[in-house]
Protein backbone atom coordinates (compact mmCIF):
# COMPACT_ATOMS: atom_id res chain seq x y z
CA UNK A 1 38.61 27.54 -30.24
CA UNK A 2 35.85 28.15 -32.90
CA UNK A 3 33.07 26.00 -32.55
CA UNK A 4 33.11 24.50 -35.68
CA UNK A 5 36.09 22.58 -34.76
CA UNK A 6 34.14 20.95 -31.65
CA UNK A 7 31.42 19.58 -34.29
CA UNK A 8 34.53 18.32 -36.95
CA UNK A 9 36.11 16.19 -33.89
CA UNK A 10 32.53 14.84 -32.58
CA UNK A 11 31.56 13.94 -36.70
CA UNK A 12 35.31 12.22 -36.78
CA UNK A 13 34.39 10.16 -33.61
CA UNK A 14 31.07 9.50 -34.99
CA UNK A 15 32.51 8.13 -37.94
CA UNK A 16 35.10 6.10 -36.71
CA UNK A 17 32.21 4.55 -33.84
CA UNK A 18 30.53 3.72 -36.91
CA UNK A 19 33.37 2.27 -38.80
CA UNK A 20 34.88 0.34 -35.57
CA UNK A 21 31.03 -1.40 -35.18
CA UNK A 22 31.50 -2.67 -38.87
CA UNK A 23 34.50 -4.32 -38.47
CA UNK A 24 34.44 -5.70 -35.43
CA UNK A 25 31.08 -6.72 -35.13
CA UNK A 26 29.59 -6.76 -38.81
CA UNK A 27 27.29 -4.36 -38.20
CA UNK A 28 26.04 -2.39 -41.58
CA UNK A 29 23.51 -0.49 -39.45
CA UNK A 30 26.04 0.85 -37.11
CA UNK A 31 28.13 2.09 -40.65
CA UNK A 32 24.77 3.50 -42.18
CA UNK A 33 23.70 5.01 -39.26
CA UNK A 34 27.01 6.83 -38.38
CA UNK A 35 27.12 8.37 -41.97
CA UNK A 36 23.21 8.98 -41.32
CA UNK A 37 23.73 11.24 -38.60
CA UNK A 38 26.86 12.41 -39.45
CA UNK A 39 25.48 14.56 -42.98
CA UNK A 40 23.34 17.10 -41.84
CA UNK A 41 26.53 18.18 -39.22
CA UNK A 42 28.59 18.31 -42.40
CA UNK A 43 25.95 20.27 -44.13
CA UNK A 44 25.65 23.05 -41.09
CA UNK A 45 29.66 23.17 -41.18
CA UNK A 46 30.12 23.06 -45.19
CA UNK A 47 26.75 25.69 -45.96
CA UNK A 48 28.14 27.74 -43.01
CA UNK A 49 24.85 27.25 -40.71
CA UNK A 50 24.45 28.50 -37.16
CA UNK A 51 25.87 27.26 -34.01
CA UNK A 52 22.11 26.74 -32.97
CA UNK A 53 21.46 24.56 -35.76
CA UNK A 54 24.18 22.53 -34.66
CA UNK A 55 22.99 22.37 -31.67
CA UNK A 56 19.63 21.23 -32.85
CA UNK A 57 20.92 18.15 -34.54
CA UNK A 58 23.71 17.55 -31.67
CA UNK A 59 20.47 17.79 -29.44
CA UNK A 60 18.61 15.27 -31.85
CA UNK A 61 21.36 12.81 -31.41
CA UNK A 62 21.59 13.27 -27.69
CA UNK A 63 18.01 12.28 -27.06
CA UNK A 64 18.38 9.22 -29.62
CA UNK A 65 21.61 7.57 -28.04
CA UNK A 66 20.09 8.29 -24.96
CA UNK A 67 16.84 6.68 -25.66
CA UNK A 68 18.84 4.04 -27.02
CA UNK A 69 20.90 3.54 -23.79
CA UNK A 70 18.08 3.35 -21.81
CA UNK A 71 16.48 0.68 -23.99
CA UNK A 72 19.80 -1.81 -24.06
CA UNK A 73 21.28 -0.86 -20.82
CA UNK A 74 24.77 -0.98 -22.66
CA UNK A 75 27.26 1.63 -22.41
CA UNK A 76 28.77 1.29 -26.02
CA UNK A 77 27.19 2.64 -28.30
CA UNK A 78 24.17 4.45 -26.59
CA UNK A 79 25.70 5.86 -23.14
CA UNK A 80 28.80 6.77 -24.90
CA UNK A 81 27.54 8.67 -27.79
CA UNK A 82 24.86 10.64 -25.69
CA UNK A 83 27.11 11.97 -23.39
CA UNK A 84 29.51 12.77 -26.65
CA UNK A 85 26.69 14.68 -27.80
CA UNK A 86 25.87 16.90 -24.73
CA UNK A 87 29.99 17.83 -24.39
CA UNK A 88 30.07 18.69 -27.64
CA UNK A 89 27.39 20.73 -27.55
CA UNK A 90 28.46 22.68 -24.52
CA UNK A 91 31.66 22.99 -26.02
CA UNK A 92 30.02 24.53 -29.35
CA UNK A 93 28.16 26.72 -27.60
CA UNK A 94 30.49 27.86 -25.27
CA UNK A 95 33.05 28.28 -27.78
CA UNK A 96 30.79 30.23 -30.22
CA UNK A 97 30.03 34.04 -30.30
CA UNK A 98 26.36 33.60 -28.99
C-alpha cells in the first residue's frame, strides 16, 4: 500500500476526533485544532511532498499529543492520538520506497 494512503486515513481520523470533540463536548478548540494539524498533511499529500516530510509533521504531532497526555493523564485525546501518530508513521515509512 502506498504511503500516502496511511497519511489520508490518519488526516480522516484526525478530522473526525476533531469533529466528535465538537459535538459531544462543545469544544471549538478540539475542531480548530484538528483542521490545524490536519493542513500541512494535506499540503505534503496535495503538493506531492516526501514521505520524510510527512514524517516530520506526523513526528510533530506525536510529541504534542504525547506531551499532552502526559500533562492530563487522559487517554482520549492525548494517548490516543500519539500512538495514532507513531503507527502511522511506521506504516508510511514502511510502506514507502525509502
Amino acid at each position: 500500500m502506498n504511503w500516502h494512503v496511511w497519511i489520508w486515513v490518519y488526516l480522516a481520523l484526525l478530522l473526525v476526533g476533531g469533529l466528535i470533540g465538537f459535538i459531544k463536548a462543545g469544544s471549538k478548540a478540539s475542531l480548530i485544532a484538528s483542521v490545524l494539524f490536519g493542513v500541512p498533511l494535506v499540503l505534503t499529500l496535495v503538493f506531492k511532498g516526501s514521505v520524510w516530510m510527512a514524517l516530520g509533521f506526523l513526528a510533530a504531532h506525536a510529541v504534542y499529543f504525547g506531551m499532552r497526555f502526559a500533562r492530563t493523564k487522559k487517554f482520549m485525546p492525548g494517548g490516543l492520538l500519539t500512538i495514532a501518530s507513531i503507527l502511522a508513521g511506521l506504516a508510511a515509512l514502511f510502506s514507502s520506497k525509502v
